[in-house]
Protein backbone atom coordinates (compact mmCIF):
# COMPACT_ATOMS: atom_id res chain seq x y z
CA UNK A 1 21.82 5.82 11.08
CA UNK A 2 20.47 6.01 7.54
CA UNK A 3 19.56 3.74 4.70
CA UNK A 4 18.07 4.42 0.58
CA UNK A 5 15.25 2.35 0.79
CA UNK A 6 13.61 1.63 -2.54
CA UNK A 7 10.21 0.26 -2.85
CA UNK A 8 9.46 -1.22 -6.60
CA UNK A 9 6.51 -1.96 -8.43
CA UNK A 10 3.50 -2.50 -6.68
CA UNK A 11 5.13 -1.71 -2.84
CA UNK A 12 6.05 1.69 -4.44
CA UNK A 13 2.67 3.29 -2.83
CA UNK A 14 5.13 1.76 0.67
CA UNK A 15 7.71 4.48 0.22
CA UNK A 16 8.40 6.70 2.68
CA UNK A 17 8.97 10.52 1.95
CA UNK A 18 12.02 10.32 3.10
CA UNK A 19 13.26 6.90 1.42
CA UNK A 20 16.80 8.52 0.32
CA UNK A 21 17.60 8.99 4.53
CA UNK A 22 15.24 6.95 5.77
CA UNK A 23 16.17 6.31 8.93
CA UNK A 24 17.06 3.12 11.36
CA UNK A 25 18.05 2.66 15.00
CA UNK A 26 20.88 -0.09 16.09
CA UNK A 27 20.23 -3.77 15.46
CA UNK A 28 16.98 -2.95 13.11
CA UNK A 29 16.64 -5.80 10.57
CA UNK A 30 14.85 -5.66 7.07
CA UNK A 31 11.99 -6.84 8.95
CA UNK A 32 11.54 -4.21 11.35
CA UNK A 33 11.73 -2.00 8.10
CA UNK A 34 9.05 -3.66 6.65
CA UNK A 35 7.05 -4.01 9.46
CA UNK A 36 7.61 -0.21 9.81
CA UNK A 37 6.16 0.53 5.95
CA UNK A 38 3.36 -1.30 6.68
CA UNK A 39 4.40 -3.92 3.78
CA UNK A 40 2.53 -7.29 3.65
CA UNK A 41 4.94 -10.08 3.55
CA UNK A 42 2.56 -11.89 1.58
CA UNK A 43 3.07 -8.88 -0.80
CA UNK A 44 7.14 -8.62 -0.22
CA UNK A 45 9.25 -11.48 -2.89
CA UNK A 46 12.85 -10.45 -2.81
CA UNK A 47 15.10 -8.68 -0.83
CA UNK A 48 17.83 -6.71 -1.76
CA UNK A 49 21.08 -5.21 0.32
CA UNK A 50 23.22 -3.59 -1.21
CA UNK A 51 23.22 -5.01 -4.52
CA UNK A 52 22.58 -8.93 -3.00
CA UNK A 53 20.02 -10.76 -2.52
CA UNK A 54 19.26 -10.74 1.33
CA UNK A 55 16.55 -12.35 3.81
CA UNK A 56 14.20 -10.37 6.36
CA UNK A 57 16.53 -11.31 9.06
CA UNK A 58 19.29 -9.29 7.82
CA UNK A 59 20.56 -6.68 10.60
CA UNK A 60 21.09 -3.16 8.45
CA UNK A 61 23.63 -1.19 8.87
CA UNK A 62 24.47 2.80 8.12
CA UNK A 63 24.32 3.77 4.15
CA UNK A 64 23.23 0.16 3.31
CA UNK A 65 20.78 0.66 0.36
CA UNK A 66 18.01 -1.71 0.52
CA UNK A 67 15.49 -2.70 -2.08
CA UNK A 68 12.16 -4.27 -1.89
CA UNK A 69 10.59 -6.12 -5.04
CA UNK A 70 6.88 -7.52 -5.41
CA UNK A 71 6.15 -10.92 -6.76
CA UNK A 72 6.28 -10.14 -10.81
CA UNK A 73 3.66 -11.97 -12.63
CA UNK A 74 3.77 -12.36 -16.92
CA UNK A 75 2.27 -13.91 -19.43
């Protein structure tokens, strides 16, 4: 199984070669993913699956398309 895995922002330098296939085994949750990148979770903000807002313990699924966004800070 295989998801698109986008890092933004500042978790871009997270992004595996191979983020367009990257891929998953049975029952693997946005977590494991994470965990997997090497992504802080004090670094990690929102989730995204497919389009919606998600949380870590989302289970993934083939082709799901999952996107990771930092905390955004402005001024």
């Amino acid at each position: 199984m295989n998801i698109t895995l986008k890092c933004f922002a500042t978790l871009s330098r997270f992004t595996p070669p191979d983020a367009d296939a990257y891929p998953i085994a049975e029952g693997d949750t946005v977590a494991n993913v994470v965990d997997r990148l090497g992504i802080p979770l004090d670094e990690l903000k929102l989730v995204f699956v497919n389009g919606n807002h998600s949380e870590l313990t989302v289970t993934l699924a083939d082709a799901d398309r999952v996107g990771l966004f930092p905390a955004v800070g402005g001024g």
